[in-house]
PDB file of N, CA and C in Angstrom:
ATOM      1  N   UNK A   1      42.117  41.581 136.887  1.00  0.00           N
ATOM      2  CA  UNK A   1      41.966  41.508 138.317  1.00  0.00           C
ATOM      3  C   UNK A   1      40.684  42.183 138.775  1.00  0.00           C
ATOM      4  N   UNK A   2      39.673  42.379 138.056  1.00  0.00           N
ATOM      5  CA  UNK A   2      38.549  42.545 138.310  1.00  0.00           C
ATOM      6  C   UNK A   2      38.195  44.350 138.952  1.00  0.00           C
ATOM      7  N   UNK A   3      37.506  44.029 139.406  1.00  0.00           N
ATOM      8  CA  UNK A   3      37.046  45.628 140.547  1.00  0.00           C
ATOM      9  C   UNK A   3      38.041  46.046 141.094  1.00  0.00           C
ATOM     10  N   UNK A   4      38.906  45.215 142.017  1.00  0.00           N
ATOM     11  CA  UNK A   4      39.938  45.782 142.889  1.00  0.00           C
ATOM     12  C   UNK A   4      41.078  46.257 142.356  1.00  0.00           C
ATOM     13  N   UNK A   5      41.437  47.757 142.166  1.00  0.00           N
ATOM     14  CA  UNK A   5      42.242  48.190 142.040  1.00  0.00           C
ATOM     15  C   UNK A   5      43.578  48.469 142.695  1.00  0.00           C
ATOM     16  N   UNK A   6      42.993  49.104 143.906  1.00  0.00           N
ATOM     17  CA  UNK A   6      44.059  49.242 145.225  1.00  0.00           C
ATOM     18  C   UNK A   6      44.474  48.180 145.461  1.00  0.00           C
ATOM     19  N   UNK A   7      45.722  47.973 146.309  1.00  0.00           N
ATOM     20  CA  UNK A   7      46.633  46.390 146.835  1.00  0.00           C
ATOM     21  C   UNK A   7      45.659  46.127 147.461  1.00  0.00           C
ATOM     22  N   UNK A   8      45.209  45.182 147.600  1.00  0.00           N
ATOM     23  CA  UNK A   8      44.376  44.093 148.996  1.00  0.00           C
ATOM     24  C   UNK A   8      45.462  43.717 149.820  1.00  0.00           C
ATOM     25  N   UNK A   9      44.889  44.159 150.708  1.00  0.00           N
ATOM     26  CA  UNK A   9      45.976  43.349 151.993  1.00  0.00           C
ATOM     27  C   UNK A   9      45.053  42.482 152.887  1.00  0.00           C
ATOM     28  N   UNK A  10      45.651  41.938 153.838  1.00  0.00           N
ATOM     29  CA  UNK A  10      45.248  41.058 154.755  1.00  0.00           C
ATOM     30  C   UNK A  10      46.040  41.384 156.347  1.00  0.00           C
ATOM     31  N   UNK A  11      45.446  42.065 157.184  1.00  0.00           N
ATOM     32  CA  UNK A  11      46.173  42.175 158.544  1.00  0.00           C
ATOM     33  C   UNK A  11      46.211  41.459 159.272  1.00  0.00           C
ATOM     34  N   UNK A  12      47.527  41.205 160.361  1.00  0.00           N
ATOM     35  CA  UNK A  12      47.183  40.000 161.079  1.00  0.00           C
ATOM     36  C   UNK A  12      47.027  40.880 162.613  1.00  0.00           C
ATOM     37  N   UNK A  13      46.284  40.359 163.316  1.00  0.00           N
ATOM     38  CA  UNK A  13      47.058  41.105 164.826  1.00  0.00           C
ATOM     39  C   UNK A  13      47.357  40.019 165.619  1.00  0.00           C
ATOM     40  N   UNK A  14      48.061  40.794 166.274  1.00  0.00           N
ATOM     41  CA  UNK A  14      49.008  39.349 167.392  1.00  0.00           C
ATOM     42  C   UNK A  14      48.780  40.017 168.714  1.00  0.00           C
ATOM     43  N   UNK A  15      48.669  39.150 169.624  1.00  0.00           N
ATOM     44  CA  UNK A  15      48.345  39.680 171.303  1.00  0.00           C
ATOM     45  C   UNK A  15      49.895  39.720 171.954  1.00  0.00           C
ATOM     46  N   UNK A  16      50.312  40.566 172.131  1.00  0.00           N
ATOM     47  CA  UNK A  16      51.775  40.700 172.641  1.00  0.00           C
ATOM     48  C   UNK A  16      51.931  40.733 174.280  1.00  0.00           C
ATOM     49  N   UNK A  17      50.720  40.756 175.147  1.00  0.00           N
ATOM     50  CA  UNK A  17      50.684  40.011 176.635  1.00  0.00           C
ATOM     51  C   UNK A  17      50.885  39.032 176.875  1.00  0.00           C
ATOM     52  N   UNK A  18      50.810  37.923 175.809  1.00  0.00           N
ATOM     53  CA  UNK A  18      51.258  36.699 176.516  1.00  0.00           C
ATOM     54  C   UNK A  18      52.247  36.321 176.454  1.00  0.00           C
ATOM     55  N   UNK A  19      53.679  37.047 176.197  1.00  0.00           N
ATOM     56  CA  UNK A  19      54.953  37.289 176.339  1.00  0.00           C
ATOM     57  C   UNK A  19      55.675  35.582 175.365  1.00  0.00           C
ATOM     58  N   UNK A  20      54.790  35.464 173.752  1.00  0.00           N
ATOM     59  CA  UNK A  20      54.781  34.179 173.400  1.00  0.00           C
ATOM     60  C   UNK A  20      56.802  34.722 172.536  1.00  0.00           C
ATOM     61  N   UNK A  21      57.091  33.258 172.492  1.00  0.00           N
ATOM     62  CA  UNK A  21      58.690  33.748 171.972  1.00  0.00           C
ATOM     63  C   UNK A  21      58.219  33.509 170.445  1.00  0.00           C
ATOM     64  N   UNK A  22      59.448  33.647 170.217  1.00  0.00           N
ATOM     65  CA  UNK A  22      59.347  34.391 168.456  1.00  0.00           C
ATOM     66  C   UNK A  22      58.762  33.490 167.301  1.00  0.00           C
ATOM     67  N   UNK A  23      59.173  32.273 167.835  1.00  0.00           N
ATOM     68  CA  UNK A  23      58.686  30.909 167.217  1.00  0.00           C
ATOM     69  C   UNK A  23      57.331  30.759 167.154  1.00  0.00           C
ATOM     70  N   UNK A  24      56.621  30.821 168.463  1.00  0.00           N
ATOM     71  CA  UNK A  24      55.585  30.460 168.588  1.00  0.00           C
ATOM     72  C   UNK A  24      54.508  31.882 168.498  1.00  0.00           C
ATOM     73  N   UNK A  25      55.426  33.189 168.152  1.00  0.00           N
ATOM     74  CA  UNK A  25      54.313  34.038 167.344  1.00  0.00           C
ATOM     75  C   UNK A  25      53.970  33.915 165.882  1.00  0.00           C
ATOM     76  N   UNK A  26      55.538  33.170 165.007  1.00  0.00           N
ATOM     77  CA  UNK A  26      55.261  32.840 163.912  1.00  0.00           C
ATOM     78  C   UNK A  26      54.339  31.757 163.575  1.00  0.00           C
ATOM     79  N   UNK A  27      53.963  30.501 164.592  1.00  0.00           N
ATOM     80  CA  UNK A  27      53.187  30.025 164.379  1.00  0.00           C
ATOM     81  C   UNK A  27      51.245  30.210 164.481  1.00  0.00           C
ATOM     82  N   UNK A  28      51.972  30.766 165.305  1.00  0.00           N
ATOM     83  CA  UNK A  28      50.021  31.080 165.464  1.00  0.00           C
ATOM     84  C   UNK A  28      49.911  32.511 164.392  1.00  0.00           C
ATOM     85  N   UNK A  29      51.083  33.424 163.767  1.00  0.00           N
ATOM     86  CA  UNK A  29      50.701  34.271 162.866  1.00  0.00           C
ATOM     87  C   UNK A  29      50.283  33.556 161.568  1.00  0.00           C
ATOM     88  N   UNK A  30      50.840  32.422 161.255  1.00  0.00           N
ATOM     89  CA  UNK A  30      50.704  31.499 159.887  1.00  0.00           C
ATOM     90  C   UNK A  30      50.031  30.513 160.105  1.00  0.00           C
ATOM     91  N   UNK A  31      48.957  29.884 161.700  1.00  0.00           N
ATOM     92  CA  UNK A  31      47.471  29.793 161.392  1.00  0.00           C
ATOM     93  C   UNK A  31      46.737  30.257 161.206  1.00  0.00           C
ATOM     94  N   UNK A  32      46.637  31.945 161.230  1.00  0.00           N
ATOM     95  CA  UNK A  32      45.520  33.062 161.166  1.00  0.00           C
ATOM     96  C   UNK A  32      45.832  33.512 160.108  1.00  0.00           C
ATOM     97  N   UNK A  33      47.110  33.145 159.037  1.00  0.00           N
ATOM     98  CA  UNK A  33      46.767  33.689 157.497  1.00  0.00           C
ATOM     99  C   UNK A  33      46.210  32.342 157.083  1.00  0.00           C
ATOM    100  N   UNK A  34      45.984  31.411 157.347  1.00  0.00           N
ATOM    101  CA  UNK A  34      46.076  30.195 156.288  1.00  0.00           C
ATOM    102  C   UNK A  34      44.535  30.129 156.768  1.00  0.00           C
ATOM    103  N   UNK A  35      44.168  30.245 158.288  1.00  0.00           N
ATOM    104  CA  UNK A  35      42.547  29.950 158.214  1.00  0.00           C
ATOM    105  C   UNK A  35      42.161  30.953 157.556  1.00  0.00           C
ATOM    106  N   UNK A  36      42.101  32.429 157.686  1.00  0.00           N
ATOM    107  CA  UNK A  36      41.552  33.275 156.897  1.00  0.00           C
ATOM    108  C   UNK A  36      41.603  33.152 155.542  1.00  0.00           C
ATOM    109  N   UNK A  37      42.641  33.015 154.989  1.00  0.00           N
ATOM    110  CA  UNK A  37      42.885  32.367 153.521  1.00  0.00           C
ATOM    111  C   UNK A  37      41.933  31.712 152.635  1.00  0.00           C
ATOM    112  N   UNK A  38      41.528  30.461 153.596  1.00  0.00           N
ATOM    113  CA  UNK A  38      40.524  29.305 153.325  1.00  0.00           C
ATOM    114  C   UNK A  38      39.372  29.829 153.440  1.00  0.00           C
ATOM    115  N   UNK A  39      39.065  30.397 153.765  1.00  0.00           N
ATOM    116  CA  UNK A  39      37.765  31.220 154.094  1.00  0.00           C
ATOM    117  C   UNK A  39      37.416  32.060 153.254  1.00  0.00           C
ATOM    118  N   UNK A  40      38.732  32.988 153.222  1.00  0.00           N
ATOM    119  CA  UNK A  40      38.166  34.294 151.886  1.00  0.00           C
ATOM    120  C   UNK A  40      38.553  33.372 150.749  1.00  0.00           C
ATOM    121  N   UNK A  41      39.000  32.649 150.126  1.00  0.00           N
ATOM    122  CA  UNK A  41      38.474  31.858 149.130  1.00  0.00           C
ATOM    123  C   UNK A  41      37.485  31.052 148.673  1.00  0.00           C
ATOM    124  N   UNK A  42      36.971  30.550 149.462  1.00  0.00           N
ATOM    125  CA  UNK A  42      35.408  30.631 149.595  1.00  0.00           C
ATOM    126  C   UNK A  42      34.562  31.792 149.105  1.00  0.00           C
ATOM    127  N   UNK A  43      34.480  32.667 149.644  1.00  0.00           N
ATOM    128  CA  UNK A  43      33.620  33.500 150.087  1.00  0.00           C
ATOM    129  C   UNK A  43      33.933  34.631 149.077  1.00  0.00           C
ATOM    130  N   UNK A  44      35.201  34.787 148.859  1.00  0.00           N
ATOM    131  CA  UNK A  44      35.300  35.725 147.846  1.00  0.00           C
ATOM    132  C   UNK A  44      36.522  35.485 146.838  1.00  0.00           C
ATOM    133  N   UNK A  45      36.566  34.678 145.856  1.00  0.00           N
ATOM    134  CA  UNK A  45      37.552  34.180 145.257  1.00  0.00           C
ATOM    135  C   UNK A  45      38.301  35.216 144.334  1.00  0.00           C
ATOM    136  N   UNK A  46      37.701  36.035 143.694  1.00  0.00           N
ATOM    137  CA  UNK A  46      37.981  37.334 142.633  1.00  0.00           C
ATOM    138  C   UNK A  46      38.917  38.062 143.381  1.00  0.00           C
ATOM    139  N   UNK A  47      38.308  38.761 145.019  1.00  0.00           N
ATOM    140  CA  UNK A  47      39.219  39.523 145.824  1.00  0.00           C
ATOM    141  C   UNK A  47      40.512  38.450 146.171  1.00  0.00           C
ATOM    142  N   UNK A  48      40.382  37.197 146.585  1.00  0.00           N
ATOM    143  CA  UNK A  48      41.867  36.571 146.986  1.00  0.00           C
ATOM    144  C   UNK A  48      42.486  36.641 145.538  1.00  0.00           C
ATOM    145  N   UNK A  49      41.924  36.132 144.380  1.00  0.00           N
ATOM    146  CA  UNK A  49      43.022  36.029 143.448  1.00  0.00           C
ATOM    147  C   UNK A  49      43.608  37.702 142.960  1.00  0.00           C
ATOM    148  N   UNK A  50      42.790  38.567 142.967  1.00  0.00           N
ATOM    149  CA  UNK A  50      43.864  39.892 143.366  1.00  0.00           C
ATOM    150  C   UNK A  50      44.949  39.901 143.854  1.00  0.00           C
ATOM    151  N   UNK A  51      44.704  39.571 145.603  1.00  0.00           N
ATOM    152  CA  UNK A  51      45.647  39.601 146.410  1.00  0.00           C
ATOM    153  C   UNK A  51      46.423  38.412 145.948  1.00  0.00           C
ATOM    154  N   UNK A  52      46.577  37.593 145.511  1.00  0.00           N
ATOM    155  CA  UNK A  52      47.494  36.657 145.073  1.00  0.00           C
ATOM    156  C   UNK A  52      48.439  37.269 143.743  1.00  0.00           C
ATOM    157  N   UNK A  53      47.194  38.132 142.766  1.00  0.00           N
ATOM    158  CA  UNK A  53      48.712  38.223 142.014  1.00  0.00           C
ATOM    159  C   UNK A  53      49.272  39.384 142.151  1.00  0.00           C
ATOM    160  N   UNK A  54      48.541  40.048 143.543  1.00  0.00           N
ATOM    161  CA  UNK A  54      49.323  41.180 143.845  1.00  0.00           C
ATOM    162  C   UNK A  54      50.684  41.486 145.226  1.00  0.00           C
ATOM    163  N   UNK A  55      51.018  39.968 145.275  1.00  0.00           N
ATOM    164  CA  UNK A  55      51.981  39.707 146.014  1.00  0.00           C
ATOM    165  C   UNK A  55      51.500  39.003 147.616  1.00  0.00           C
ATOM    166  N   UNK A  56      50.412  39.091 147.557  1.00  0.00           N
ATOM    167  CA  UNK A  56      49.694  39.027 149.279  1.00  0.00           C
ATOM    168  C   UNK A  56      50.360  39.712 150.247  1.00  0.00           C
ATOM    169  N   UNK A  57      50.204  40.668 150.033  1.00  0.00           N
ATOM    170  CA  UNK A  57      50.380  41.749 151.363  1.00  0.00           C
ATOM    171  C   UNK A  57      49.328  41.735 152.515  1.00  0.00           C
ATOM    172  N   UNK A  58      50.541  41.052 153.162  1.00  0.00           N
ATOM    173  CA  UNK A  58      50.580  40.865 154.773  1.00  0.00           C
ATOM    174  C   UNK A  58      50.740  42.296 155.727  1.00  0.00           C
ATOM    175  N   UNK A  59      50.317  42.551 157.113  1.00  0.00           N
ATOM    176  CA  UNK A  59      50.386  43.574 157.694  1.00  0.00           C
ATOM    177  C   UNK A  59      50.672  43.372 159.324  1.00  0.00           C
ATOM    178  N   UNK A  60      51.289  42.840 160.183  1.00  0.00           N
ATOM    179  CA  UNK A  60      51.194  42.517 161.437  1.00  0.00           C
ATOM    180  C   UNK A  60      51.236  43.338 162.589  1.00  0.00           C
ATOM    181  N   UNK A  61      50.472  43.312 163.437  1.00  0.00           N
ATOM    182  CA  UNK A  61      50.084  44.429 164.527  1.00  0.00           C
ATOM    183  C   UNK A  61      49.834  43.745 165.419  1.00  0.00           C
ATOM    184  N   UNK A  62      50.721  44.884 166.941  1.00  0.00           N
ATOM    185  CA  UNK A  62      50.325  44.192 167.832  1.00  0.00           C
ATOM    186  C   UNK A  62      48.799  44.475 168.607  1.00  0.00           C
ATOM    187  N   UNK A  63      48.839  43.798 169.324  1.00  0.00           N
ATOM    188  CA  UNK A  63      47.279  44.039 169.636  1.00  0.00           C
ATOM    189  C   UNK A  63      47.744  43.548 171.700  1.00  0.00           C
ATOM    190  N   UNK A  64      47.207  44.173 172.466  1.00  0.00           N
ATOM    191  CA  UNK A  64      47.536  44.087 174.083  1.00  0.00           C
ATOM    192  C   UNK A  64      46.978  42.852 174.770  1.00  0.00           C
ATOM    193  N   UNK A  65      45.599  42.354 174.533  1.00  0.00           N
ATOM    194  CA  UNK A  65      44.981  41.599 175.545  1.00  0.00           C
ATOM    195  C   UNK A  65      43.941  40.752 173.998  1.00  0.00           C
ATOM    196  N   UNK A  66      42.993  40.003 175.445  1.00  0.00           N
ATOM    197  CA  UNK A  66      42.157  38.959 174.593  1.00  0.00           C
ATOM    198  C   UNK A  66      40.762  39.987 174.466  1.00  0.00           C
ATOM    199  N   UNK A  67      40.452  40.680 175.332  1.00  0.00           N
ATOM    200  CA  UNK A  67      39.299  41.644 174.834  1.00  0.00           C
ATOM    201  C   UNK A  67      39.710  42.425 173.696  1.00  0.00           C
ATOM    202  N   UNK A  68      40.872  42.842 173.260  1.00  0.00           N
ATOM    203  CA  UNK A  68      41.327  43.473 172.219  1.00  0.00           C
ATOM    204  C   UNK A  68      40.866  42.952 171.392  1.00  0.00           C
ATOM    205  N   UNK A  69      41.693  41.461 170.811  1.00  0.00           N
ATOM    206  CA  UNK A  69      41.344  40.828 169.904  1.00  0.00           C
ATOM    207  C   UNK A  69      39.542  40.414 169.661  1.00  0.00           C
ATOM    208  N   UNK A  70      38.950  40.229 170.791  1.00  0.00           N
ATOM    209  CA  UNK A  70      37.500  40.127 170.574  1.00  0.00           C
ATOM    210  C   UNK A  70      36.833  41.250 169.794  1.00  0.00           C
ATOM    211  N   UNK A  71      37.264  42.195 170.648  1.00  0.00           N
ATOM    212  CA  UNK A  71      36.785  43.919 169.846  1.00  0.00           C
ATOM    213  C   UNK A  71      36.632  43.520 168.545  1.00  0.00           C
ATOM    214  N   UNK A  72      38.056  43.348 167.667  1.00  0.00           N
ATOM    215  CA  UNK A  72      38.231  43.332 166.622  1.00  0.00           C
ATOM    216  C   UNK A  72      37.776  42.550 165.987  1.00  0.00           C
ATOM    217  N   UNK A  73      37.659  41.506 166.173  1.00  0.00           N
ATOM    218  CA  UNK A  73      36.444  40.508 165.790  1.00  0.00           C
ATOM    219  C   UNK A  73      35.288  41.106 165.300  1.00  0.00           C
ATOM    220  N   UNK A  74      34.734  41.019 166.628  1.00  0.00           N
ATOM    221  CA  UNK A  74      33.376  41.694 166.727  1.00  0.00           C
ATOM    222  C   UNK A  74      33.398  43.179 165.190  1.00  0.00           C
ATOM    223  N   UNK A  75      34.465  43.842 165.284  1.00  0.00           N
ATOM    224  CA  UNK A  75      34.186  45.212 164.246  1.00  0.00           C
ATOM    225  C   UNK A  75      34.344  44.112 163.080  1.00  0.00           C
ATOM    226  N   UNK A  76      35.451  43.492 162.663  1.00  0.00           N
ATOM    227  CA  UNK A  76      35.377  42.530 160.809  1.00  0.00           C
ATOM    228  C   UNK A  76      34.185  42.460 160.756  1.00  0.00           C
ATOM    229  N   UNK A  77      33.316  41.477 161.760  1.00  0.00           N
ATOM    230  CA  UNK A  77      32.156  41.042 161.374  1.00  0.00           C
ATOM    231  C   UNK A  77      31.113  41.844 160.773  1.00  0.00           C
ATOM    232  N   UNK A  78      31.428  42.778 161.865  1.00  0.00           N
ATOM    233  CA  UNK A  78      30.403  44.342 161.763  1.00  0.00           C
ATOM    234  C   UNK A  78      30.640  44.803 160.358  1.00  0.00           C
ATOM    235  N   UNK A  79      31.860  44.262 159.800  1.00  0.00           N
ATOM    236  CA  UNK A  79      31.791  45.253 158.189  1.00  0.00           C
ATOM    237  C   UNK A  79      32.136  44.397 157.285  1.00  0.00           C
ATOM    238  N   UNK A  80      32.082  43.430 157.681  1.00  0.00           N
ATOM    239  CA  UNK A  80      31.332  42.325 156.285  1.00  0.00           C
ATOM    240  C   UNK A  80      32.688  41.675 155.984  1.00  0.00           C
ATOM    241  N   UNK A  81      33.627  41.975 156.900  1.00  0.00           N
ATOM    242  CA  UNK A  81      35.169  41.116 156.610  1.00  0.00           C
ATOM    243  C   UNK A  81      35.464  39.941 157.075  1.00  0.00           C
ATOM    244  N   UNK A  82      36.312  39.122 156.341  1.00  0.00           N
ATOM    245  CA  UNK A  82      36.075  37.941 156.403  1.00  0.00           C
ATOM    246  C   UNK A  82      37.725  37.694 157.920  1.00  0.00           C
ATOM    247  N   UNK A  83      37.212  36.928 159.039  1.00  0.00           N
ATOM    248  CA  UNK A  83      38.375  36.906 159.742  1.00  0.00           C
ATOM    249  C   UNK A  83      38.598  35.448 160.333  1.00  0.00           C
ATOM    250  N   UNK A  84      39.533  35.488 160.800  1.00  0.00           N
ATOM    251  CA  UNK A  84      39.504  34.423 161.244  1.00  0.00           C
ATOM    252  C   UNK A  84      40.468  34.177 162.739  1.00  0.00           C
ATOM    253  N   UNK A  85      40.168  33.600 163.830  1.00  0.00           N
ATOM    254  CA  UNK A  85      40.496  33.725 164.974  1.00  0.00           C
ATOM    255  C   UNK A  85      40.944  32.759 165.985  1.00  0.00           C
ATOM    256  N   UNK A  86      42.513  32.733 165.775  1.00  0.00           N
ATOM    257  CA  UNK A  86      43.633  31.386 166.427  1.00  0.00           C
ATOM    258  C   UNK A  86      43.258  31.482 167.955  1.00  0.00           C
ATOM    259  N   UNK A  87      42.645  29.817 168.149  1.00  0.00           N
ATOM    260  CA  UNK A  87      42.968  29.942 169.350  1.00  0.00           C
ATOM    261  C   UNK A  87      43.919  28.584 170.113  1.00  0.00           C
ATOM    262  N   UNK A  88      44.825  28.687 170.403  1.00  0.00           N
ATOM    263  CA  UNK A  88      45.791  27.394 170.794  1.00  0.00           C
ATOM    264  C   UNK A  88      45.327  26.703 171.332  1.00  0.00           C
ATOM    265  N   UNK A  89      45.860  25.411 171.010  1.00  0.00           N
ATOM    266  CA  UNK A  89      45.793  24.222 171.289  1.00  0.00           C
ATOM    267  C   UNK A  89      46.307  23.425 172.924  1.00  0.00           C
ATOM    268  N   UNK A  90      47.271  24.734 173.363  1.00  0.00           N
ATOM    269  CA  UNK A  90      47.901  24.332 174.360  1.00  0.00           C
ATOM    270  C   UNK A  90      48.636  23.413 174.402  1.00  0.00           C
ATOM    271  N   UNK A  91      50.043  22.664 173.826  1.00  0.00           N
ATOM    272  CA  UNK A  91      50.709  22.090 173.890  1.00  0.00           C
ATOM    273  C   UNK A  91      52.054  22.582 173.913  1.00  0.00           C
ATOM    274  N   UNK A  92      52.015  23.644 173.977  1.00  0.00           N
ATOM    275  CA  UNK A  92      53.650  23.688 174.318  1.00  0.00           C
ATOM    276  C   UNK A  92      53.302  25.542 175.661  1.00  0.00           C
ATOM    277  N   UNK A  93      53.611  26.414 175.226  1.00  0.00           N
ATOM    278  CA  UNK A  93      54.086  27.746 176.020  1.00  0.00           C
ATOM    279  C   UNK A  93      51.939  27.733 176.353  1.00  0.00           C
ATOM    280  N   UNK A  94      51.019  27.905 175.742  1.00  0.00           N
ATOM    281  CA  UNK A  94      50.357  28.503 176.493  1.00  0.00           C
ATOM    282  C   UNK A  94      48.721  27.318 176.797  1.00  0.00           C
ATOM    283  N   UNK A  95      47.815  27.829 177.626  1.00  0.00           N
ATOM    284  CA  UNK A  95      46.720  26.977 178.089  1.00  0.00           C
ATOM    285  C   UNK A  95      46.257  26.572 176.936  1.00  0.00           C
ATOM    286  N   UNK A  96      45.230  25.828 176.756  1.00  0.00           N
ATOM    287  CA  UNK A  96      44.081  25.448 175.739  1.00  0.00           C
ATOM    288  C   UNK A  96      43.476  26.786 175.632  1.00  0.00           C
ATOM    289  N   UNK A  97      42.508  26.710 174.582  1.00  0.00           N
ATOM    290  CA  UNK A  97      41.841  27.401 173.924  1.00  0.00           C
ATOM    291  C   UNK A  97      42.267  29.070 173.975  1.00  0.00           C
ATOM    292  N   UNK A  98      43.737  29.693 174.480  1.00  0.00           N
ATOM    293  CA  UNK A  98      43.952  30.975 174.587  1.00  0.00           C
ATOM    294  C   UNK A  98      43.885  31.401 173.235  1.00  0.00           C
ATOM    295  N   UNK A  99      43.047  32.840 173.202  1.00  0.00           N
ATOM    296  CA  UNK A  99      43.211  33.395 171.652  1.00  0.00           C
ATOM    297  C   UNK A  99      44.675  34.140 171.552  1.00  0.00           C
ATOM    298  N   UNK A 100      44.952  33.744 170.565  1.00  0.00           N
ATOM    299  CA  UNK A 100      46.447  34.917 170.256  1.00  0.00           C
ATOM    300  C   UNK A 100      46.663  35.448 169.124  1.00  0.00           C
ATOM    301  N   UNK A 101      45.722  35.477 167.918  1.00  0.00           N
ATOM    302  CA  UNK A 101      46.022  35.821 166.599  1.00  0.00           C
ATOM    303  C   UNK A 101      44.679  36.182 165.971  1.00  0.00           C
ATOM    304  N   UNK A 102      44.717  37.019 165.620  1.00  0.00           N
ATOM    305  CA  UNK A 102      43.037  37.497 164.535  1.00  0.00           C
ATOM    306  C   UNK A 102      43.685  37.872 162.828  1.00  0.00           C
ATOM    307  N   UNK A 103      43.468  36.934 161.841  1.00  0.00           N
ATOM    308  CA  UNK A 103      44.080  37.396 160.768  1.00  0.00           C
ATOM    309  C   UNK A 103      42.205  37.965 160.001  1.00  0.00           C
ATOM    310  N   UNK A 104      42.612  39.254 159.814  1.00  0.00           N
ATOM    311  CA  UNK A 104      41.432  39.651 158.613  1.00  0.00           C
ATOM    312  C   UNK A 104      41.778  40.475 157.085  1.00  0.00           C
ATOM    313  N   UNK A 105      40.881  39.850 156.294  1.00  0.00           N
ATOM    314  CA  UNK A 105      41.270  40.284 154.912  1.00  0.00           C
ATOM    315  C   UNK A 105      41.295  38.968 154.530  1.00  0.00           C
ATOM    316  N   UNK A 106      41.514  39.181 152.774  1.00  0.00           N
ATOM    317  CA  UNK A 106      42.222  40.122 152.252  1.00  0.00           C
ATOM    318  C   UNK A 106      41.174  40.653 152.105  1.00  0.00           C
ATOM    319  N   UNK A 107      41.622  42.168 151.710  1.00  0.00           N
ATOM    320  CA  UNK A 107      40.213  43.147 151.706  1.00  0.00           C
ATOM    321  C   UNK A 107      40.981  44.427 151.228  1.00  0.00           C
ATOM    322  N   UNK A 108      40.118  45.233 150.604  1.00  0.00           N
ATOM    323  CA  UNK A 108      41.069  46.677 149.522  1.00  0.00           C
ATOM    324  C   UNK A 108      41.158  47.595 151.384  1.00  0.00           C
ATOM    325  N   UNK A 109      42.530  48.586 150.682  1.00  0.00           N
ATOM    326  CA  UNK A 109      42.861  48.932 152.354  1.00  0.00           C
ATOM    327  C   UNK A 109      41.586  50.118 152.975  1.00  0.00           C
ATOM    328  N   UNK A 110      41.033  50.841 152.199  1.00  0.00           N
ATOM    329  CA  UNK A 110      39.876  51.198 152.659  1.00  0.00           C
ATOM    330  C   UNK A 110      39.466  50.560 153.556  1.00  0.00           C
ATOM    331  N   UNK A 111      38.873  49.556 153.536  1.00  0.00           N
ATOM    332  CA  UNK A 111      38.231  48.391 154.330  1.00  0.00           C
ATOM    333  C   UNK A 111      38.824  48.381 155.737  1.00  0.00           C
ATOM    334  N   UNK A 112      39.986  48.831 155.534  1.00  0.00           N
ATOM    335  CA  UNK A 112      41.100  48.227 156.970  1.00  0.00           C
ATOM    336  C   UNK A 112      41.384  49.357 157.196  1.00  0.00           C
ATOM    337  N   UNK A 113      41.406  50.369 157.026  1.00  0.00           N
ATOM    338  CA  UNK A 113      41.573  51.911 157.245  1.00  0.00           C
ATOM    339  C   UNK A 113      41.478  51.587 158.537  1.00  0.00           C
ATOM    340  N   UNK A 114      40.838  51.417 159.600  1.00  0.00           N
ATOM    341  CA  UNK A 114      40.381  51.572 161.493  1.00  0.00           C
ATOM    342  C   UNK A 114      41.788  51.104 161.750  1.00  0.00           C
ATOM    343  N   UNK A 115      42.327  49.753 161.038  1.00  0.00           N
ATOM    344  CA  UNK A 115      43.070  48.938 161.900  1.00  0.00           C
ATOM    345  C   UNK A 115      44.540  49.870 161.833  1.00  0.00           C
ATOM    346  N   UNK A 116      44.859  50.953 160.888  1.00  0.00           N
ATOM    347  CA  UNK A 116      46.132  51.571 160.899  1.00  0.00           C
ATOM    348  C   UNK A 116      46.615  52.604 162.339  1.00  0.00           C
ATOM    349  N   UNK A 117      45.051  52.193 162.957  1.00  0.00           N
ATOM    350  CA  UNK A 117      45.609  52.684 164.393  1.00  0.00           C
ATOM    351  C   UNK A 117      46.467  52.414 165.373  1.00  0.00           C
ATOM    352  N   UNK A 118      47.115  50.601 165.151  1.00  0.00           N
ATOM    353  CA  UNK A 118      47.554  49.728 165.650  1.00  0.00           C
ATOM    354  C   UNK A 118      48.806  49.996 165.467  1.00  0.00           C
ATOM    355  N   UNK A 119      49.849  49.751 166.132  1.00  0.00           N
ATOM    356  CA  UNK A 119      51.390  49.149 166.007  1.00  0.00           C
ATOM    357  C   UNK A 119      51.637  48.441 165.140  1.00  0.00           C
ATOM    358  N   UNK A 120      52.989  48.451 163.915  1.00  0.00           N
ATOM    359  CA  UNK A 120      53.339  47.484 163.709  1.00  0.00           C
ATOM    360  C   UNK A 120      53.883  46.447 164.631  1.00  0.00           C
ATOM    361  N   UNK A 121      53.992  45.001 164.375  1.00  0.00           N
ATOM    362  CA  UNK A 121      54.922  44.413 165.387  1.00  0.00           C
ATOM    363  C   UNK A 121      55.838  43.948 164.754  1.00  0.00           C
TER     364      UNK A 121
END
């Protein structure tokens, strides 16, 4: 499994203002692992297959508003993490293009150390 020793995880955050029901947090939580997914396999295949045979540890947090989630954006980028950022489609509970999900990682937890400031959800 190469360099990475520590578990790699992958965090998701979820925006918990837009009062979405349980269904439709699981969905937009399992477009923001699957786009990020596609991405850090690309980009870094050695670190995903870690996290693959190290169970893929998932992490979910809530996160308050859409500037939140931008923040956080904005910091992955800032440190070289790979993220990726749901924004709906609008067909059922909320408008077009609302963001509601930022999945980043996988990445060793060092990396994600900032984000343990967050809530689980």
């Amino acid at each position: 499994m190469g360099e990475y020793t520590d578990m790699v995880k992958m965090v998701v955050l979820v925006r918990t203002d837009l009062g979405m029901k349980k269904g439709k947090l699981a969905v937009q939580t399992a477009h923001a692992v699957l786009g990020v997914y596609r991405k850090a396999k690309k980009a870094w295949p050695e670190l995903v297959a870690s996290w693959e045979s190290e169970g893929e540890k998932k992490v979910t947090l809530k996160i308050g508003s859409q500037q939140e989630l931008i923040d956080w954006r904005i910091w992955a980028d800032s440190q070289g993490l790979t993220s990726y950022l749901v924004k709906d489609a609008g067909l059922t509970q909320l408008e077009p293009g609302t963001m509601t999900a930022l999945a980043i990682g996988p990445a060793e937890p060092a990396k994600l150390k900032k984000t343990e400031q967050l809530q689980l959800l």
